[in-house]
C-alpha atoms as a PDB file:
ATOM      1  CA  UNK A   1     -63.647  10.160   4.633  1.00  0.00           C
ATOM      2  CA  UNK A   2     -64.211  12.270   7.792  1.00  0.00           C
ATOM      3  CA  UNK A   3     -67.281  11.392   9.732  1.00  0.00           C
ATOM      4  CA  UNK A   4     -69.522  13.945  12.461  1.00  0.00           C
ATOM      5  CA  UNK A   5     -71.350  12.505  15.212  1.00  0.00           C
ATOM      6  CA  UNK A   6     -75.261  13.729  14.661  1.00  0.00           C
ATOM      7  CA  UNK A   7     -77.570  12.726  17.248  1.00  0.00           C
ATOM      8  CA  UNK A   8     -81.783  12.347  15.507  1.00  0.00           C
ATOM      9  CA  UNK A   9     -84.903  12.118  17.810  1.00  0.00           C
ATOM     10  CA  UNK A  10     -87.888  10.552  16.033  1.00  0.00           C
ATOM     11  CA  UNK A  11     -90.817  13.109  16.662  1.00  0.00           C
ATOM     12  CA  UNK A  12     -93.351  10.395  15.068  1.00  0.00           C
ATOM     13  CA  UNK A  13     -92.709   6.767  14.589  1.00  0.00           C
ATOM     14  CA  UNK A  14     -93.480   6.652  11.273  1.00  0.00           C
ATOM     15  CA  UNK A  15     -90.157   9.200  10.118  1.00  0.00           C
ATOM     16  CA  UNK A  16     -87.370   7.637   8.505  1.00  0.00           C
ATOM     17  CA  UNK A  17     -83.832   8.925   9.488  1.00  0.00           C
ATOM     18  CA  UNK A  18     -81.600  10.025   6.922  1.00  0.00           C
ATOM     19  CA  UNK A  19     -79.602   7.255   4.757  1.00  0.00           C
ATOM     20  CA  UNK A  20     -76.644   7.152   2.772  1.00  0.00           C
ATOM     21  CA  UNK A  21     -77.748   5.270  -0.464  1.00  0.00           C
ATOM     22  CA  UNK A  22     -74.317   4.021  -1.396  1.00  0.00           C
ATOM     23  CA  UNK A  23     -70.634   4.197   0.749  1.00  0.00           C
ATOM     24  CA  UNK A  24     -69.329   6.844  -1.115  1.00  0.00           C
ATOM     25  CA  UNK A  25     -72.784   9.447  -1.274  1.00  0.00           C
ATOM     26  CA  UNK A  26     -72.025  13.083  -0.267  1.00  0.00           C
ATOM     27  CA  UNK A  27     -75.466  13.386   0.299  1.00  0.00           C
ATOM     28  CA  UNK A  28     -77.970  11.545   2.789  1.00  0.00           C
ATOM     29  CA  UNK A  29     -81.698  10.818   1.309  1.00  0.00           C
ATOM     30  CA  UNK A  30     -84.594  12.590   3.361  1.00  0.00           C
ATOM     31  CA  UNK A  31     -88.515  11.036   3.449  1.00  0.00           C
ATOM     32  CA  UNK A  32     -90.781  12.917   4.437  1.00  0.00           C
ATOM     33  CA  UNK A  33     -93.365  11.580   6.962  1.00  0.00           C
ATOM     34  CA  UNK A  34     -96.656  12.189   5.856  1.00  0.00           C
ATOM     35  CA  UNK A  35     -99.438   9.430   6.757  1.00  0.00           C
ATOM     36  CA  UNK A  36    -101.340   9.917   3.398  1.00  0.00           C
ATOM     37  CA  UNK A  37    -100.710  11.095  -0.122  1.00  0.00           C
ATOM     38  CA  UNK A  38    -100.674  15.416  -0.824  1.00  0.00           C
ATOM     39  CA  UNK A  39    -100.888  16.919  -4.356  1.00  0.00           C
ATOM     40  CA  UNK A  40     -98.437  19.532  -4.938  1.00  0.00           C
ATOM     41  CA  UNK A  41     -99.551  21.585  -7.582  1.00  0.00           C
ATOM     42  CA  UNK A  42     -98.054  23.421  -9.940  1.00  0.00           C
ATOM     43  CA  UNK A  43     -95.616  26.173  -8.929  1.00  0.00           C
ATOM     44  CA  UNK A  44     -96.818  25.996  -5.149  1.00  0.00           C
ATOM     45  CA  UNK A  45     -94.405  25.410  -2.236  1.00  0.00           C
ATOM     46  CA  UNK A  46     -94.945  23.257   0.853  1.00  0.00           C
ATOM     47  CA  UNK A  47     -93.149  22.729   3.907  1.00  0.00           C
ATOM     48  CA  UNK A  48     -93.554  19.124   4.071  1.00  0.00           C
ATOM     49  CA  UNK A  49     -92.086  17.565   7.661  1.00  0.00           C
ATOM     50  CA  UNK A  50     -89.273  15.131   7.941  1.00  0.00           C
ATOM     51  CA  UNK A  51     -90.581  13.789  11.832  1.00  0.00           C
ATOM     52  CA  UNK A  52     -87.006  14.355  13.277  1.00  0.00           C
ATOM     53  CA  UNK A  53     -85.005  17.009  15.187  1.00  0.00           C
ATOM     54  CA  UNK A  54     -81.243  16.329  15.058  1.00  0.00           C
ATOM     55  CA  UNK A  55     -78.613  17.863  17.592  1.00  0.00           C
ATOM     56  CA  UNK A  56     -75.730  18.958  14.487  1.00  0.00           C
ATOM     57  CA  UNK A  57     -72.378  19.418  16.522  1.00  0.00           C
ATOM     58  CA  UNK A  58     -71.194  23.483  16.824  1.00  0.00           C
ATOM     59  CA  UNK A  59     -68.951  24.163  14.047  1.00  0.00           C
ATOM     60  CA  UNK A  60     -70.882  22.097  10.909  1.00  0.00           C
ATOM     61  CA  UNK A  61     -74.292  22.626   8.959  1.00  0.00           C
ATOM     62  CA  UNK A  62     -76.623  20.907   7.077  1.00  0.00           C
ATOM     63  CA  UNK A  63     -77.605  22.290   3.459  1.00  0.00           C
ATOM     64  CA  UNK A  64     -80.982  20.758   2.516  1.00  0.00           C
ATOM     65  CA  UNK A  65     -80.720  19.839  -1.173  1.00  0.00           C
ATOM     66  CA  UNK A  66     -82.709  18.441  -4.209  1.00  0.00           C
ATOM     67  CA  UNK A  67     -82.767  14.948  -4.944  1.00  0.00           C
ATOM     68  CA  UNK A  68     -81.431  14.335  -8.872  1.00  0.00           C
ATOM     69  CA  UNK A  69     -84.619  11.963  -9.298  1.00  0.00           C
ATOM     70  CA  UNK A  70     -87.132  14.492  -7.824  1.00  0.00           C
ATOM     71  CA  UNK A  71     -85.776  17.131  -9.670  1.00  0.00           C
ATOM     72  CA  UNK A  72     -86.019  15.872 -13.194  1.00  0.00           C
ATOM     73  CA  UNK A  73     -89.381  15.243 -12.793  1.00  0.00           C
ATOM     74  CA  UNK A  74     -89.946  19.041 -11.576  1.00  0.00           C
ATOM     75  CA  UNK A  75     -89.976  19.130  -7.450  1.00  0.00           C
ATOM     76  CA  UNK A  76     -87.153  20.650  -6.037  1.00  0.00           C
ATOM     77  CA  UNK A  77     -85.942  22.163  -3.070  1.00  0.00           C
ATOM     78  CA  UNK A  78     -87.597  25.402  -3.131  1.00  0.00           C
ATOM     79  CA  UNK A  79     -84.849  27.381  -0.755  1.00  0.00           C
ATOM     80  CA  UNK A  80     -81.951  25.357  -1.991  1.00  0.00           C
ATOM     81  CA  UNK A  81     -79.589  24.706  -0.393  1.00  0.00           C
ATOM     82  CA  UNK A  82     -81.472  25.330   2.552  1.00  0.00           C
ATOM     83  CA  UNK A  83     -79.362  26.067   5.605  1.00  0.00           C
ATOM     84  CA  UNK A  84     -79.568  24.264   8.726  1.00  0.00           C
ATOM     85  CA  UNK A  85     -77.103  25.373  12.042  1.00  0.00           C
ATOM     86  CA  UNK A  86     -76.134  23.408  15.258  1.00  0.00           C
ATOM     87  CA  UNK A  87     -78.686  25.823  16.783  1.00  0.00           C
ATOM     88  CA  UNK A  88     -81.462  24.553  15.174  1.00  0.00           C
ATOM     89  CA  UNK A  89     -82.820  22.516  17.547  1.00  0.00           C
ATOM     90  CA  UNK A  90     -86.562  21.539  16.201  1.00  0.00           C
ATOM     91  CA  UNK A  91     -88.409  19.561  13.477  1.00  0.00           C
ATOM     92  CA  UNK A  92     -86.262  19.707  10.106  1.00  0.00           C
ATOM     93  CA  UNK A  93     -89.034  20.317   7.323  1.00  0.00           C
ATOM     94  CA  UNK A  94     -88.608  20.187   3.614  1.00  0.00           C
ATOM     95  CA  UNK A  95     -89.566  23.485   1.592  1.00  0.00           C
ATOM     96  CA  UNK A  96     -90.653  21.566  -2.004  1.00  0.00           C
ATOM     97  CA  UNK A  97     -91.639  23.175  -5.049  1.00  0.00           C
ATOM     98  CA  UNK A  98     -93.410  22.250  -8.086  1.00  0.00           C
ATOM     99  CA  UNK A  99     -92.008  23.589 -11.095  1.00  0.00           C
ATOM    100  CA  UNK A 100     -94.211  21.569 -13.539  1.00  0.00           C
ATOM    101  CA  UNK A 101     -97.222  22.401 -15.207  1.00  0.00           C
ATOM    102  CA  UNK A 102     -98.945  19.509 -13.641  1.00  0.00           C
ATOM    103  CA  UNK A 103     -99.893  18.298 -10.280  1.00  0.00           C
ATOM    104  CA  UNK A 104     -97.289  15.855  -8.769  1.00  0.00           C
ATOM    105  CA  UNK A 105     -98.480  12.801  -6.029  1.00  0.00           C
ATOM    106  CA  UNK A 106     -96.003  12.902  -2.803  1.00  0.00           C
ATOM    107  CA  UNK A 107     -96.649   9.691  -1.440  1.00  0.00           C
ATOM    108  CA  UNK A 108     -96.541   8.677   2.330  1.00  0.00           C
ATOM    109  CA  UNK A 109     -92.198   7.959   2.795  1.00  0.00           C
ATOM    110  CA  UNK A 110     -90.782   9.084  -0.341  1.00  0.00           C
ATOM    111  CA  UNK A 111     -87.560  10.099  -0.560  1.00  0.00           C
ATOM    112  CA  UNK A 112     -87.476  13.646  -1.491  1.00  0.00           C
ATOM    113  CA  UNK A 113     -84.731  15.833  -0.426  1.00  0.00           C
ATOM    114  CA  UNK A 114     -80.841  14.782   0.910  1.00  0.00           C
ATOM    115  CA  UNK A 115     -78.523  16.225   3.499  1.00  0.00           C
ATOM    116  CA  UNK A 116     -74.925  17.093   3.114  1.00  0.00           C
ATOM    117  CA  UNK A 117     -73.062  18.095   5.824  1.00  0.00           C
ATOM    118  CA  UNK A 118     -70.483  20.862   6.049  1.00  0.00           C
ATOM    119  CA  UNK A 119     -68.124  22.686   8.229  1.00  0.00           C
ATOM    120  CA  UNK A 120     -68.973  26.444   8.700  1.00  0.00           C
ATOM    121  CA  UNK A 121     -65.745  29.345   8.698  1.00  0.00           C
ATOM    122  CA  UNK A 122     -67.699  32.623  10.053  1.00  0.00           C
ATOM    123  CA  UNK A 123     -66.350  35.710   9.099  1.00  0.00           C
ATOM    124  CA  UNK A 124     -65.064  38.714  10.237  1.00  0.00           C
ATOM    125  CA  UNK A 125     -65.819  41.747   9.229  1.00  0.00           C
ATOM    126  CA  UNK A 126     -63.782  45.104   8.831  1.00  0.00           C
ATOM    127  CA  UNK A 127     -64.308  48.453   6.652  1.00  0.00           C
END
């Protein structure tokens, strides 16, 4: 498996960086870090932070992604896959939606989003 070098700067102590749950995951888990429960209600969208920047090398991206387990219970990545370039050099937030009928608890920490990373091709355009 082909690995990238991808340098993360806490912006809070409390963030988590990403993790691979198990050797073989395409996709990294993302927490967010929030210091005390929100209520996401339904069918609103909330750009929840992560408390990292990370430096993604020229050449590769980072598609923001729902999580399986968020997603069956109705919160998903609201712009996904949500793009992320190597000249994105600030806090990477999470855009969540609600999809239920219900109110959903975020709590403080949870794992709700993952990272895959990809090479980029550019095009070039001609009429």
């Amino acid at each position: 498996m082909d690995k990238i070098e991808v340098k993360f700067k806490k912006l809070v102590s409390w963030a988590k960086l990403p993790e691979y749950e198990t050797r073989g995951a395409a996709g990294c888990d993302l927490a967010i870090a929030i210091q005390e429960e929100i209520v996401l209600y339904p069918n609103e969208v909330r750009s929840l932070p992560t408390g990292f920047a990370m430096m993604i090398p020229k050449g590769h991206e980072a598609q923001i992604r729902s999580r399986a387990g968020m997603a069956g219970k109705g919160i998903v990545v609201a712009n996904a896959p949500g793009t992320i370039d190597c000249e994105h050099v600030g806090e990477v937030k999470i855009l969540l939606l609600n999809v239920t009928d219900k109110p959903v608890r975020i709590l403080p920490g949870q794992k709700v989003a993952q990272m895959v990373f990809a090479p980029v091709v550019q095009a070039s355009f001609s009429e």
